[in-house]
C-alpha atoms as a PDB file:
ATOM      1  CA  UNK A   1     -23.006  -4.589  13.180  1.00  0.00           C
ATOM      2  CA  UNK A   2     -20.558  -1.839  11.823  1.00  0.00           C
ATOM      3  CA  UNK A   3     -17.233  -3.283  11.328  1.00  0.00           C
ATOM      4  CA  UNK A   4     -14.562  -0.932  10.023  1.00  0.00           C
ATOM      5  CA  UNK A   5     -11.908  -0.754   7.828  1.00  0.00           C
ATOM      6  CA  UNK A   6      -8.662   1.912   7.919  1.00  0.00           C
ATOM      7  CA  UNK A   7      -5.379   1.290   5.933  1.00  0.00           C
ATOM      8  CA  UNK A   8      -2.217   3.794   5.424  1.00  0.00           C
ATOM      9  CA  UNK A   9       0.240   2.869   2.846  1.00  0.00           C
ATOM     10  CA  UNK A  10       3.231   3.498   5.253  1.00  0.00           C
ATOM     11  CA  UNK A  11       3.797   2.500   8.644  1.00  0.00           C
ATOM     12  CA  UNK A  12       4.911   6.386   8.785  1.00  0.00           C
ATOM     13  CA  UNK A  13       1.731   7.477   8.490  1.00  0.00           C
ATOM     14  CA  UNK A  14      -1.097   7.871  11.172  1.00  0.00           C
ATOM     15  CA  UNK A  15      -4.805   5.690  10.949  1.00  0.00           C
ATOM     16  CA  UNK A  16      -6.288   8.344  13.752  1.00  0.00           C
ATOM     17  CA  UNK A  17      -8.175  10.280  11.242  1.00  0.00           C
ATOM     18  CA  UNK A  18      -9.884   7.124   9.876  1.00  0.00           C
ATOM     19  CA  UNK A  19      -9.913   5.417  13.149  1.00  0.00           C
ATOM     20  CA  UNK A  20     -11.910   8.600  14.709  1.00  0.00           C
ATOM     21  CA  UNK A  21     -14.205   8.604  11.685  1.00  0.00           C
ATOM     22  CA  UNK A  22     -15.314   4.755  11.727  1.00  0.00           C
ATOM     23  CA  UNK A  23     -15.646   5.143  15.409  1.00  0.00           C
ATOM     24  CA  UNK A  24     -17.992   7.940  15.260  1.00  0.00           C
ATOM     25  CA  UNK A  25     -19.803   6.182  12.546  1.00  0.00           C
ATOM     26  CA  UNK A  26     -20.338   3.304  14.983  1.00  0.00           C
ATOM     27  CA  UNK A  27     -18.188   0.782  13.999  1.00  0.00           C
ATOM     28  CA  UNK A  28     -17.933  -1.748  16.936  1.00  0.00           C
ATOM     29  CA  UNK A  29     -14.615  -3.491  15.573  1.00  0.00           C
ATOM     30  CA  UNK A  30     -12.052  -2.281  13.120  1.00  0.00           C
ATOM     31  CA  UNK A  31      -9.179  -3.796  11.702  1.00  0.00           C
ATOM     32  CA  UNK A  32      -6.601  -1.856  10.168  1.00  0.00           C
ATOM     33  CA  UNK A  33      -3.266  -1.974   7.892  1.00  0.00           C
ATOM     34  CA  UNK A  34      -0.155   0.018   7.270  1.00  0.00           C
ATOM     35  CA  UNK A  35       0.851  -1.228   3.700  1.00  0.00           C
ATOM     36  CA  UNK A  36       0.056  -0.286   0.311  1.00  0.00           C
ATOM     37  CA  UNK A  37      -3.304  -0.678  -1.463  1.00  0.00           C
ATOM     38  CA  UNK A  38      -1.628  -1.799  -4.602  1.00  0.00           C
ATOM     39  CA  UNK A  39      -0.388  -4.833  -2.365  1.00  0.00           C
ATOM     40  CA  UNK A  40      -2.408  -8.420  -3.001  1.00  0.00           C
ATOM     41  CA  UNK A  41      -2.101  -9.303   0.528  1.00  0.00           C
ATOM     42  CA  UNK A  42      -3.582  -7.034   3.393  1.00  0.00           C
ATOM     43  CA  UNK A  43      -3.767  -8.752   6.514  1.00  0.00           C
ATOM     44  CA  UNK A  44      -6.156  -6.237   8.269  1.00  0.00           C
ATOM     45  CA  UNK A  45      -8.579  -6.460   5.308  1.00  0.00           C
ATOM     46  CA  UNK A  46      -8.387 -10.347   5.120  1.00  0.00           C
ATOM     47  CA  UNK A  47      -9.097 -10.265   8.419  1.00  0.00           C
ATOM     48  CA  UNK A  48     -11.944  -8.022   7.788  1.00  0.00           C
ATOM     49  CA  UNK A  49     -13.367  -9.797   5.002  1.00  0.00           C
ATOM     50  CA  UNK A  50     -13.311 -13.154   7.348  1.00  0.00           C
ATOM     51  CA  UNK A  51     -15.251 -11.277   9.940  1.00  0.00           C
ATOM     52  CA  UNK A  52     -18.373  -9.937   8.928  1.00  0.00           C
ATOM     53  CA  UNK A  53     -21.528 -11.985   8.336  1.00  0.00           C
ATOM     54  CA  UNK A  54     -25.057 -11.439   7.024  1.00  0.00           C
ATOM     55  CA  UNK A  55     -26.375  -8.260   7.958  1.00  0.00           C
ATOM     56  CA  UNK A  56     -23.272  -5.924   8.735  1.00  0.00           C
ATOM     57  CA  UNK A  57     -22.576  -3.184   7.319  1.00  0.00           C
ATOM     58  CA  UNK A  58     -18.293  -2.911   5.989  1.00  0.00           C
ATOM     59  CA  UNK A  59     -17.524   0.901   6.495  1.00  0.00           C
ATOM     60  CA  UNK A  60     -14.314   2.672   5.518  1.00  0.00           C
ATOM     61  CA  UNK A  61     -13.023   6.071   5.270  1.00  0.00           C
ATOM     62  CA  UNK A  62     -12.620   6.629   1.882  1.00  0.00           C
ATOM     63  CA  UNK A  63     -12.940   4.149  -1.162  1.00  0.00           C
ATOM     64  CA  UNK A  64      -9.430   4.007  -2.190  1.00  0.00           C
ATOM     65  CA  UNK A  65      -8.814   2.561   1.392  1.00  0.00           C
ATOM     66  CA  UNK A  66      -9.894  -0.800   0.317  1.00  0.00           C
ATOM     67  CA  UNK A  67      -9.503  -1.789  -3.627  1.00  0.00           C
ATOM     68  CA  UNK A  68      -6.259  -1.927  -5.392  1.00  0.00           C
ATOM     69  CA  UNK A  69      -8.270  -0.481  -8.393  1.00  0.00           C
ATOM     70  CA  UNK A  70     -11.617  -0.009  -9.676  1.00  0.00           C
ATOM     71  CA  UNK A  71     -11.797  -4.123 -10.590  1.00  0.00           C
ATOM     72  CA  UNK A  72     -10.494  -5.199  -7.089  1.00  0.00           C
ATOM     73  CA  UNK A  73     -12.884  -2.725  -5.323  1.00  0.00           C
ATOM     74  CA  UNK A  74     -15.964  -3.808  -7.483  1.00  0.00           C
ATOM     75  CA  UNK A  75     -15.002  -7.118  -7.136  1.00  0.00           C
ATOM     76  CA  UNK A  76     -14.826  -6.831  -3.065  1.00  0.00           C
ATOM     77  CA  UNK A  77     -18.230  -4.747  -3.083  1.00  0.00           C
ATOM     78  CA  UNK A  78     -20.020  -7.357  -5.176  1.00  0.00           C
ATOM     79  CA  UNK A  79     -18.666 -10.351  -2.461  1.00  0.00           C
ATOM     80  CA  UNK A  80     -20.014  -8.762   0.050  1.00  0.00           C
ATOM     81  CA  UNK A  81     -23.159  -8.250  -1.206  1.00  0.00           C
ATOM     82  CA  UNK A  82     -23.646 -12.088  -2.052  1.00  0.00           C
ATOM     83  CA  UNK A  83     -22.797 -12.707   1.681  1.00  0.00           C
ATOM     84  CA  UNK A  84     -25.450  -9.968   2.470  1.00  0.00           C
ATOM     85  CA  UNK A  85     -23.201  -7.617   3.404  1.00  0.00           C
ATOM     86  CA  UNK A  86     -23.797  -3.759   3.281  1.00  0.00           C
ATOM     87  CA  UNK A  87     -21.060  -1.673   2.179  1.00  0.00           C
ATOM     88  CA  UNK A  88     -20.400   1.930   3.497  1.00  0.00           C
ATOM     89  CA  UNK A  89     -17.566   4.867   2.676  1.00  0.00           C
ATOM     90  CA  UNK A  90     -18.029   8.009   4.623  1.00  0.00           C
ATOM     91  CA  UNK A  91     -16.148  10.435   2.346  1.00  0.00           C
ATOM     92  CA  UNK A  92     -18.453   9.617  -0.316  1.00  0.00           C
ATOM     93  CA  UNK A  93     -21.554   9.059   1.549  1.00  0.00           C
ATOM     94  CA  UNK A  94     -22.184   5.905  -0.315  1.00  0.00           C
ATOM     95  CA  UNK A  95     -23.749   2.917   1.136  1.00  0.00           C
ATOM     96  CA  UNK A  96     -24.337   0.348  -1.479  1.00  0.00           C
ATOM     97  CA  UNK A  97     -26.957  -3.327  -0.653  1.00  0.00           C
ATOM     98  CA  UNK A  98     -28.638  -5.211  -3.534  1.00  0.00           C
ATOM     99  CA  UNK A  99     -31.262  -3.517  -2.879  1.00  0.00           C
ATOM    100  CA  UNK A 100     -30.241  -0.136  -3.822  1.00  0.00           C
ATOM    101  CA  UNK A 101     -29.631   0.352  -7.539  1.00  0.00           C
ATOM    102  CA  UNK A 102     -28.581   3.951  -6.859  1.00  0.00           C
ATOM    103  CA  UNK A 103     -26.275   2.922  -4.400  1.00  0.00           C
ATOM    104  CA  UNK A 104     -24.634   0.691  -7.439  1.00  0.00           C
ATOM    105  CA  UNK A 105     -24.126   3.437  -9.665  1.00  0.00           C
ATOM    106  CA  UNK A 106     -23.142   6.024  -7.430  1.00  0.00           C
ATOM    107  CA  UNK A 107     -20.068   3.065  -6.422  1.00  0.00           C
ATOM    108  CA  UNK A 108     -18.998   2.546  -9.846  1.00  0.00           C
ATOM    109  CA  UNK A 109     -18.873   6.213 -10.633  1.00  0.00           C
ATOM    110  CA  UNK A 110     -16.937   7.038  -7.500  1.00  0.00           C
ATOM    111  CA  UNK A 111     -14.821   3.720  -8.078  1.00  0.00           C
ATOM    112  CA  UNK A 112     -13.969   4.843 -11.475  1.00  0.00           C
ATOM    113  CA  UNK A 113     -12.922   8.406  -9.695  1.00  0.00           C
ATOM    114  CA  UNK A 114     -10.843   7.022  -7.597  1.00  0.00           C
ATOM    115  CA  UNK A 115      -8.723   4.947  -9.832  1.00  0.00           C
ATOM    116  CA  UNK A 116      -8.296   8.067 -12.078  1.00  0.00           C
ATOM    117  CA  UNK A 117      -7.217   9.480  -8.802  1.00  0.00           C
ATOM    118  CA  UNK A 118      -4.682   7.177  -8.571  1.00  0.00           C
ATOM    119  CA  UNK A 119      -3.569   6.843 -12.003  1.00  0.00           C
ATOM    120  CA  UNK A 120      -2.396  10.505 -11.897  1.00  0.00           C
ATOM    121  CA  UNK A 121      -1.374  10.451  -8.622  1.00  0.00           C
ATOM    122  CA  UNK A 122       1.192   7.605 -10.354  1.00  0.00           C
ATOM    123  CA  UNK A 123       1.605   9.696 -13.661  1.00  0.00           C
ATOM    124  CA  UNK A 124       2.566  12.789 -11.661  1.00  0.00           C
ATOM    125  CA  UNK A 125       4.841  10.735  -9.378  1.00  0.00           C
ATOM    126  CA  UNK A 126       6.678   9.234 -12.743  1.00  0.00           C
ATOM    127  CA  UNK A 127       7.489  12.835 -14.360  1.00  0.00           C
ATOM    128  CA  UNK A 128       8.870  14.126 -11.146  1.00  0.00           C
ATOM    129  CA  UNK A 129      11.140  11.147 -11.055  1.00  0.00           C
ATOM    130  CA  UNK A 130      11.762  11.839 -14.859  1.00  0.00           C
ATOM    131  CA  UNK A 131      12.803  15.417 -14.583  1.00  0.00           C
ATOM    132  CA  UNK A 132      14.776  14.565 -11.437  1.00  0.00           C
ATOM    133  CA  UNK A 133      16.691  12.344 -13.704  1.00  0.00           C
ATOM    134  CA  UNK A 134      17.030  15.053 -16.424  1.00  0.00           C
ATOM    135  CA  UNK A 135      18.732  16.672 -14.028  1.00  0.00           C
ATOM    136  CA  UNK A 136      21.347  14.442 -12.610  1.00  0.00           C
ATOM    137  CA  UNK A 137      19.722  13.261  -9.500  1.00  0.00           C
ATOM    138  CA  UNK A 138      18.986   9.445  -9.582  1.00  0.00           C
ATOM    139  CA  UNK A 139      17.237   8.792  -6.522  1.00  0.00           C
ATOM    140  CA  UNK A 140      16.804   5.875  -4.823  1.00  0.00           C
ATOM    141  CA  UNK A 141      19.413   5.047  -1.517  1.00  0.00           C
ATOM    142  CA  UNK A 142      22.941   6.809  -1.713  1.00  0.00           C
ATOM    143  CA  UNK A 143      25.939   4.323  -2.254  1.00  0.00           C
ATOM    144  CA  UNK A 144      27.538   2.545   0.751  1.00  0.00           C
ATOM    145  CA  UNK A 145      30.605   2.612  -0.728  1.00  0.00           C
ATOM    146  CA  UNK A 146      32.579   5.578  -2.364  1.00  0.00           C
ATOM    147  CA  UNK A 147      35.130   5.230  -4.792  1.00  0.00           C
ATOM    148  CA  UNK A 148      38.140   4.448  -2.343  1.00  0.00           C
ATOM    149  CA  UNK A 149      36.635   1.764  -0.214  1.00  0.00           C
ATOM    150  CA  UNK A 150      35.097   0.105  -3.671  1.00  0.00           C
ATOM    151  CA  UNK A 151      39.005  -0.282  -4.742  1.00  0.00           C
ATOM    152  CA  UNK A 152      39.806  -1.811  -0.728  1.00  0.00           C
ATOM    153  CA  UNK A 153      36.729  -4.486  -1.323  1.00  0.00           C
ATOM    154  CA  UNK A 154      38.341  -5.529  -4.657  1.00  0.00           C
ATOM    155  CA  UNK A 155      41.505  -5.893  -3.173  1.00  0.00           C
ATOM    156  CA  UNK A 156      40.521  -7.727   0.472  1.00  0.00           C
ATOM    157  CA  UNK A 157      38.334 -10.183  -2.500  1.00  0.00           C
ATOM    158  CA  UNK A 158      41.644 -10.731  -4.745  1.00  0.00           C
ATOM    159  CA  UNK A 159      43.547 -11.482  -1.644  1.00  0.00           C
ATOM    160  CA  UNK A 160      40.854 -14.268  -0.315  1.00  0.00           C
ATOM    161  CA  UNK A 161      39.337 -12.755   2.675  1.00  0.00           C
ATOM    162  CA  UNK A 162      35.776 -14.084   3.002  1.00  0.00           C
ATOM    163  CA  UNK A 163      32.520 -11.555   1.785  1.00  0.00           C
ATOM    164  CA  UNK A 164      31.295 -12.341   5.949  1.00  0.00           C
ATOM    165  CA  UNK A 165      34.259 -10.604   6.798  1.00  0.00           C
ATOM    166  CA  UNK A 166      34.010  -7.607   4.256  1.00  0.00           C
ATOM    167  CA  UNK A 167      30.940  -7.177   4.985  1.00  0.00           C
ATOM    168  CA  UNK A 168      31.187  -6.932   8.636  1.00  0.00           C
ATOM    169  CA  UNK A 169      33.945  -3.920   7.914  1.00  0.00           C
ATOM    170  CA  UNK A 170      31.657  -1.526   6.320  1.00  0.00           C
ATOM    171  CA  UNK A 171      28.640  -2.960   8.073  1.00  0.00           C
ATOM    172  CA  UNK A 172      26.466  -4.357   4.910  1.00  0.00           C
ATOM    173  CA  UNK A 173      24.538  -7.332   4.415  1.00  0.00           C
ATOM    174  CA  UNK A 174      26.612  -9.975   1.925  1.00  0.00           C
ATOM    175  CA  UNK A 175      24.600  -9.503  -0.737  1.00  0.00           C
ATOM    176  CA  UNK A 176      25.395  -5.667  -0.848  1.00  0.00           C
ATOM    177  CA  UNK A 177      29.075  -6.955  -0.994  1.00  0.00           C
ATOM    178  CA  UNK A 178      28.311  -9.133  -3.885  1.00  0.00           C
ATOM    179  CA  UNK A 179      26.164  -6.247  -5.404  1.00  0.00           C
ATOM    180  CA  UNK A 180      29.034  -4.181  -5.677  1.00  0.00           C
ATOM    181  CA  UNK A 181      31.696  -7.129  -7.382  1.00  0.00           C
ATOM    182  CA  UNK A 182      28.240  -7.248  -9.805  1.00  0.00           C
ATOM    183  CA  UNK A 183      28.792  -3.908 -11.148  1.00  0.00           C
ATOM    184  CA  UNK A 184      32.558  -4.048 -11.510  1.00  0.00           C
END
């Protein structure tokens, strides 16, 4: 049997391009995620990994679609193959058994690919956030508060009314309230 995996790393994003592809590979069941790779815990793929027995074949789209890096895909690849369980990626065109010792090298030398993939993908990602920062912008979520209001919180907390309260005026959670008296 054919069982498929497809993961996105943000629920924003759409599985139909993998889902298409496993189904026309055949894949009778597929399980799926919308979280990041780098995460330890994928429900889809535990799921997955629970699933298949002696003889099936694991297929997914690409190979950075199951490993966290080249150690947690190698280390996922080699598991299956002591259950006796094929593995498959269809943008490679790898299939990898025991009994293939092509199939081996051709998955560490795409594994390695992929995790330099990945590393630049993160190395790119950290000098655009560097330069951004060079130039003034910080990124992350703009403040709740301005200015103004920050001076009102102070003053409701001097005079004793409670954080539930406060926080119910601007409509945070409490510990945004407290986040704020943090940085004063």
């Amino acid at each position: 049997m054919k069982v498929g995996y497809a993961r996105v790393s943000t629920g924003i994003q759409n599985l139909d391009l993998q889902l298409d592809a496993l189904k026309e590979h055949g894949c009778e069941e597929i399980f799926t995620d919308k979280i990041s790779g780098a995460k330890d815990k994928r429900q889809g793929l535990e799921d997955a990994l629970r699933f298949v027995r002696t003889g099936d074949t694991l297929v997914v789209w690409r190979l950075d679609r199951l490993g966290r890096n080249m150690q947690h895909l190698i280390k996922i690849v080699n598991d299956l193959n002591d259950q006796g369980v094929s593995f498959h990626s269809l943008q490679e065109n790898i299939t990898m058994d025991k009994a293939s010792a092509t199939g081996q090298l051709m998955f560490h030398l795409f594994a390695a690919f992929a995790e330099f993939e990945r590393n630049l993908i993160h190395e790119r990602s950290a000098a655009g956030r560097a330069a951004a920062r060079a130039r003034g912008r910080l990124g992350g979520r703009p403040e709740k508060l301005d200015k103004k209001e920050l001076e009102m919180l102070k003053t409701l907390v001097a005079s004793g009314t409670p954080i539930t309260d406060i926080a119910q005026m601007w409509e945070v959670s409490r510990t945004t309230v407290y986040r704020y008296l943090e940085k004063q």
